[in-house]
Protein backbone atom coordinates (compact mmCIF):
# COMPACT_ATOMS: atom_id res chain seq x y z
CA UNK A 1 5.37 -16.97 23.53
CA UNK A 2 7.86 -17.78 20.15
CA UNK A 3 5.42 -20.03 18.99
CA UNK A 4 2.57 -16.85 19.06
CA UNK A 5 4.90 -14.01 18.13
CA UNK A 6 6.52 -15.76 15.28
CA UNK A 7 2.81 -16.65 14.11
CA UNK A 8 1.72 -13.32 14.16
CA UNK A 9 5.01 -12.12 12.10
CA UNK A 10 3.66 -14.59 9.88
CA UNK A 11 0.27 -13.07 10.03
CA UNK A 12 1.74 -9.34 9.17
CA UNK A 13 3.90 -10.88 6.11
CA UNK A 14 0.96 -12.30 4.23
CA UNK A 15 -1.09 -9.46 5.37
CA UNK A 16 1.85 -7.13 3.91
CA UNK A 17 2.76 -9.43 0.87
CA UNK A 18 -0.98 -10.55 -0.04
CA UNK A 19 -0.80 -8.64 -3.79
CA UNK A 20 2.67 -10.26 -4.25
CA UNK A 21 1.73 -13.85 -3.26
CA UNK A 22 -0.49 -13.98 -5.95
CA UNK A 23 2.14 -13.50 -8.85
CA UNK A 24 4.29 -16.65 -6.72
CA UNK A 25 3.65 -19.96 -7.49
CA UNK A 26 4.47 -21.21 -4.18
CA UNK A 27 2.66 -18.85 -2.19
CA UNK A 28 -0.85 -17.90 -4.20
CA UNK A 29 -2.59 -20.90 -2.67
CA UNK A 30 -1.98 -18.60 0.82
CA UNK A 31 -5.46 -17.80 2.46
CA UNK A 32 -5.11 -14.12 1.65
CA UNK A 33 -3.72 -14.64 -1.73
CA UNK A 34 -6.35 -16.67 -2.46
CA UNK A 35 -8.80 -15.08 -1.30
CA UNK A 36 -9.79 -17.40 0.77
CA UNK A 37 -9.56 -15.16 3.81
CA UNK A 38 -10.50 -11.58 3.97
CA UNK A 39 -7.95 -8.57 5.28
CA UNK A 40 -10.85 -7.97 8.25
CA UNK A 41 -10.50 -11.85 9.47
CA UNK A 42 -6.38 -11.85 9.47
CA UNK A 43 -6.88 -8.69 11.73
CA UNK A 44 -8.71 -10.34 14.04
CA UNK A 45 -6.80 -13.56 14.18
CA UNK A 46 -3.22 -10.95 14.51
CA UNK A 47 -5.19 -9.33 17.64
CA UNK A 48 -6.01 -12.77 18.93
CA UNK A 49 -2.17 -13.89 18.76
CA UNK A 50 -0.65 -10.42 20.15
CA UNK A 51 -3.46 -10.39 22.91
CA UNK A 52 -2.00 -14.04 23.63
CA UNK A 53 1.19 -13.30 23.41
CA UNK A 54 1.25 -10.45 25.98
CA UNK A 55 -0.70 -12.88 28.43
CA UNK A 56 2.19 -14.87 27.82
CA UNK A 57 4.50 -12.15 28.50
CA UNK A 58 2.71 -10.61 31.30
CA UNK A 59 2.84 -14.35 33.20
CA UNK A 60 6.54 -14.14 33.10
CA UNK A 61 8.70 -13.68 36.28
CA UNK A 62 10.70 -10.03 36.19
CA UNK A 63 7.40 -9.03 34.44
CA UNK A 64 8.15 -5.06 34.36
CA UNK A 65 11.65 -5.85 33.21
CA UNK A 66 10.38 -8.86 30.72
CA UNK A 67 7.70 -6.54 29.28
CA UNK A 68 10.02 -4.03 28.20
CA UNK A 69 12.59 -6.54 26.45
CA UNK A 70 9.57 -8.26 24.84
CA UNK A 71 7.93 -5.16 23.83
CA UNK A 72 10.89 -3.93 22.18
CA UNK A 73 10.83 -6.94 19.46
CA UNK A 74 7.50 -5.53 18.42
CA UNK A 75 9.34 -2.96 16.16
CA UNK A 76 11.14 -6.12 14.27
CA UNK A 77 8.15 -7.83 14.30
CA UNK A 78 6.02 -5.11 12.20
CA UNK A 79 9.05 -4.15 9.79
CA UNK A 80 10.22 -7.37 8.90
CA UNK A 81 8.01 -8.12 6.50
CA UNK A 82 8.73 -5.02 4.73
CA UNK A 83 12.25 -5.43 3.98
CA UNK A 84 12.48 -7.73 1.16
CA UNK A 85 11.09 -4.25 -0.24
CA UNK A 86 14.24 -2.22 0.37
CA UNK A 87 17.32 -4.02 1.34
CA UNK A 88 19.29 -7.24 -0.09
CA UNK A 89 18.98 -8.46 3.73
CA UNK A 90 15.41 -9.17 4.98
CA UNK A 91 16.82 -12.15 6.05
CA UNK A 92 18.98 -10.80 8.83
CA UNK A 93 15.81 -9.15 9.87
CA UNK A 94 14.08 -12.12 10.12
CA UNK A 95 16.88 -13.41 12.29
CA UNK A 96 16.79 -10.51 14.57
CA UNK A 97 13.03 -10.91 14.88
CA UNK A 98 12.85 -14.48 15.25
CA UNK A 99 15.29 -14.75 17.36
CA UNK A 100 14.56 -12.34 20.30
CA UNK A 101 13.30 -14.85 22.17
CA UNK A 102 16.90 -15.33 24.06
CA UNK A 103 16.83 -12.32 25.21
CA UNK A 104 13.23 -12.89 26.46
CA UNK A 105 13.90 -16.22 27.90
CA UNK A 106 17.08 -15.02 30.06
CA UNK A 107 15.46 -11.78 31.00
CA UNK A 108 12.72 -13.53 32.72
CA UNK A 109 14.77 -16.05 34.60
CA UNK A 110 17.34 -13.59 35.81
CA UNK A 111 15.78 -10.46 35.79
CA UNK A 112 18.64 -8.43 33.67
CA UNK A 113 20.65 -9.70 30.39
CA UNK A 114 24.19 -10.84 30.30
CA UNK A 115 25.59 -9.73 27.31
CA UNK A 116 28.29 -12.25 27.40
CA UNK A 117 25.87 -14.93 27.09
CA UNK A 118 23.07 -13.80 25.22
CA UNK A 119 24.95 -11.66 23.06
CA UNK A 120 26.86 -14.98 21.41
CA UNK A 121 23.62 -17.06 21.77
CA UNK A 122 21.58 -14.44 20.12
CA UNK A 123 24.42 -13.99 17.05
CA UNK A 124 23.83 -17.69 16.64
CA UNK A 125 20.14 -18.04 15.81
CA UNK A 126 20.60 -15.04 13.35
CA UNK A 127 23.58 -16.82 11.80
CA UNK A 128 21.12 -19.67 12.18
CA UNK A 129 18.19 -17.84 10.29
CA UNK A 130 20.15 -16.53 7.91
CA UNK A 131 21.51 -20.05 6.78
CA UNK A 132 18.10 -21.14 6.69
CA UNK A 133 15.79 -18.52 5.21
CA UNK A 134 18.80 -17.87 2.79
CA UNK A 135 17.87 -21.47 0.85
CA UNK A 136 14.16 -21.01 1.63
CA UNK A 137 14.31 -17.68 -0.72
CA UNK A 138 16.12 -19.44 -3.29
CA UNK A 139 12.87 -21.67 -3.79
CA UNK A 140 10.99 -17.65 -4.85
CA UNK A 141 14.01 -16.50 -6.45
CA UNK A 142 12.77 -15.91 -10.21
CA UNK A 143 9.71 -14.66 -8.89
CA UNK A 144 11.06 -12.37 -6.42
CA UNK A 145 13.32 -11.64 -9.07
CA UNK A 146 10.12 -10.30 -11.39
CA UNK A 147 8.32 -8.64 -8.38
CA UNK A 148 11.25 -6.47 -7.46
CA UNK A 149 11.71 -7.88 -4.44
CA UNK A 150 15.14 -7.90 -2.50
CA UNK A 151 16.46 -11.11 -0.56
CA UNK A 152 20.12 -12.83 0.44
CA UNK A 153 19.32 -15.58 -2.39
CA UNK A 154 19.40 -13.24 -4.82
CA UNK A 155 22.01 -10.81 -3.60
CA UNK A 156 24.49 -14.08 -2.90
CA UNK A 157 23.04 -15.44 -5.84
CA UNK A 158 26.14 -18.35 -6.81
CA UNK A 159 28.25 -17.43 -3.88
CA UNK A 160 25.38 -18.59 -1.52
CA UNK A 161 27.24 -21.65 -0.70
CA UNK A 162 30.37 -20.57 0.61
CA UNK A 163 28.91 -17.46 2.20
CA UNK A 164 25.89 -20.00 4.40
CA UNK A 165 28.99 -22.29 4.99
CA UNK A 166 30.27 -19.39 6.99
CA UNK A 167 27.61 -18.71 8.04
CA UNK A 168 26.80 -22.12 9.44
CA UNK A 169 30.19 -22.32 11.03
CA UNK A 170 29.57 -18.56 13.14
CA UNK A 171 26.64 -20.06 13.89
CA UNK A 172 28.70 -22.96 15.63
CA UNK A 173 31.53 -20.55 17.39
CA UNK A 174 28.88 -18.58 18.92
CA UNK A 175 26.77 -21.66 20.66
CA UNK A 176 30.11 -22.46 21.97
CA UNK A 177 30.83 -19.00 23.34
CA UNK A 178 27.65 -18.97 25.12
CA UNK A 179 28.32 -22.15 26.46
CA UNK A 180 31.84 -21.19 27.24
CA UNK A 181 30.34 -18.04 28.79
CA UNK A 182 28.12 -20.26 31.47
CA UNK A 183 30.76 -21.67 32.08
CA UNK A 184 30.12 -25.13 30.82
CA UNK A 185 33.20 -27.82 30.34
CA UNK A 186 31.40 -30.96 29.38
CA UNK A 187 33.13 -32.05 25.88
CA UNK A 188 29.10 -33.35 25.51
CA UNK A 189 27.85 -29.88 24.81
CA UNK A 190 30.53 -28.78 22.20
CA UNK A 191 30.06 -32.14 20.95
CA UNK A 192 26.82 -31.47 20.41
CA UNK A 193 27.76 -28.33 18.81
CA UNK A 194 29.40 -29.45 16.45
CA UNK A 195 27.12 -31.85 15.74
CA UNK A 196 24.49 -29.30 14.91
CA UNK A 197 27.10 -28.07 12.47
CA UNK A 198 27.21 -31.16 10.78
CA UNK A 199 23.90 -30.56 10.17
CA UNK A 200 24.40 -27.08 8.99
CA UNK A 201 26.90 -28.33 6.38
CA UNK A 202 25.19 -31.04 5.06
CA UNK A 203 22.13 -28.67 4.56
CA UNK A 204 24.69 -26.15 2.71
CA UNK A 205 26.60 -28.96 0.65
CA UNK A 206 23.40 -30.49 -0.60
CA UNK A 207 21.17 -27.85 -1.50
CA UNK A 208 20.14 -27.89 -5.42
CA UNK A 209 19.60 -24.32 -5.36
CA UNK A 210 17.28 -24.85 -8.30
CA UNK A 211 15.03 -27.21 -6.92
CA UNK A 212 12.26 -25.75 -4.61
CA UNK A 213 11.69 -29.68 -3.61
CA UNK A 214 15.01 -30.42 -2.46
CA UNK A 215 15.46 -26.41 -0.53
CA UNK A 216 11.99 -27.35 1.39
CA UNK A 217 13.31 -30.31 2.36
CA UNK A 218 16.14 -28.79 3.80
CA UNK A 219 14.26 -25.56 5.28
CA UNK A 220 12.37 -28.21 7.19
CA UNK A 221 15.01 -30.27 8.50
CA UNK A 222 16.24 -27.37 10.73
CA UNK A 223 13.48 -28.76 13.25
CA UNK A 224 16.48 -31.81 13.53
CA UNK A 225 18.84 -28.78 14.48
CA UNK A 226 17.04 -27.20 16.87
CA UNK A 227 16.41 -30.40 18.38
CA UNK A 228 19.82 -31.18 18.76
CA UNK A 229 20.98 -27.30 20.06
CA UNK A 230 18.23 -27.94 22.74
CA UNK A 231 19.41 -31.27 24.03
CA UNK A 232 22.91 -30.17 23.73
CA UNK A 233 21.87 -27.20 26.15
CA UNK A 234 20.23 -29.54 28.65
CA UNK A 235 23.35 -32.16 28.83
CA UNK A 236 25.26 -28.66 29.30
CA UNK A 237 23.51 -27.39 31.94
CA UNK A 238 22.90 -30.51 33.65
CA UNK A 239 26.71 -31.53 33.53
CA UNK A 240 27.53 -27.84 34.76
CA UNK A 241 25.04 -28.88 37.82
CA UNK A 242 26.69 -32.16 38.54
């Protein structure tokens, strides 16, 4: 279900951005920019992934419940794309949209959402995003800068290191806190935290902020972070079993 509703945010943004994609240099190769795919086609791919993504939804357990908190992302979902338009923060969009997923994933296990779980783990992947998407944009920034276009590279423009390295770090407190929150005591899962954060800061520390080679490098390496949030979730839950 992430993996089709973050596609078809995908699918809106180039839809939305197409015009502007051509005048970037890393984005006019794009299908639409190109021209390589019509408007008419992305529609019909878009209705493919939403019509697959509320089979996915409607499979869920608690689906009345589930339907509703997964129908309520759809909002986020169509506006994201937008905001890099009108506010210095499309990024924390894109975090709220990305991220809904927790909400999704504990509202079809339990049935209801408990705030003082999902509401730290939910805080982290938009700290997450935001850490992220934040270098990502600074690979567009002179371009974006000539469109008129708004993001967090530009608005934290040289204080973007210090600002993702707190960023990084609430990122951190709040896995904790919804581990804390399940009530989880192995020192394995904050290890693990904290080793995500490692990750974070190394990301941060390194980043040439001028070199779209070095920033995709590190955009991509967040794959190494998830994978370590998501075993350091199992070894919680499976020491909180024991």
């Amino acid at each position: 279900g992430s993996f089709v509703m973050r596609g078809a945010g995908c699918t809106i943004n180039d839809m939305w951005d197409a015009d502007f994609d051509k005048s970037v240099t890393r984005t006019r190769t794009r299908p639409l920019a190109s021209g390589e795919l019509t408007h008419t086609q992305a529609m019909g791919f878009l209705a493919a992934q939403l019509t697959t993504g509320l089979g996915v939804l409607l499979s869920l357990p608690h689906t009345s419940y589930t339907f509703q908190v997964g129908a309520a992302s759809l909002p986020l979902v169509v506006a994201y794309p937008l905001m890099k338009r009108y506010t210095n923060w499309p990024q924390l969009v894109l975090g709220m949209t990305f991220n809904w997923g927790a909400l999704v994933g504990w509202a079809s296990v339990q049935g209801s959402i408990d705030w003082s779980v999902i509401g730290p783990l939910y805080c982290s992947g938009i700290a997450w995003t935001l850490v992220y998407d934040t270098l990502y944009a600074h690979q567009d920034k002179v371009d974006d800068s000539k469109l008129g276009l708004k993001s967090t590279a530009l608005h934290f423009a040289d204080n973007t290191k210090p600002i993702l390295h707190g960023f990084s770090a609430l990122a951190a407190v709040n896995w904790m806190a919804a581990g804390y929150a399940l009530g989880f005591a192995s020192p394995l899962y904050y290890g693990g935290c904290a080793v995500a954060y490692s990750h974070l800061a190394w990301q941060v520390h390194t980043a040439d902020l001028d070199d779209p080679s070095n920033l995709a490098e590190r955009f991509k390496s967040n794959n190494q972070v998830g994978a370590i949030v998501f075993a350091t979730c199992v070894v919680g839950n499976l020491a909180a079993a024991a």
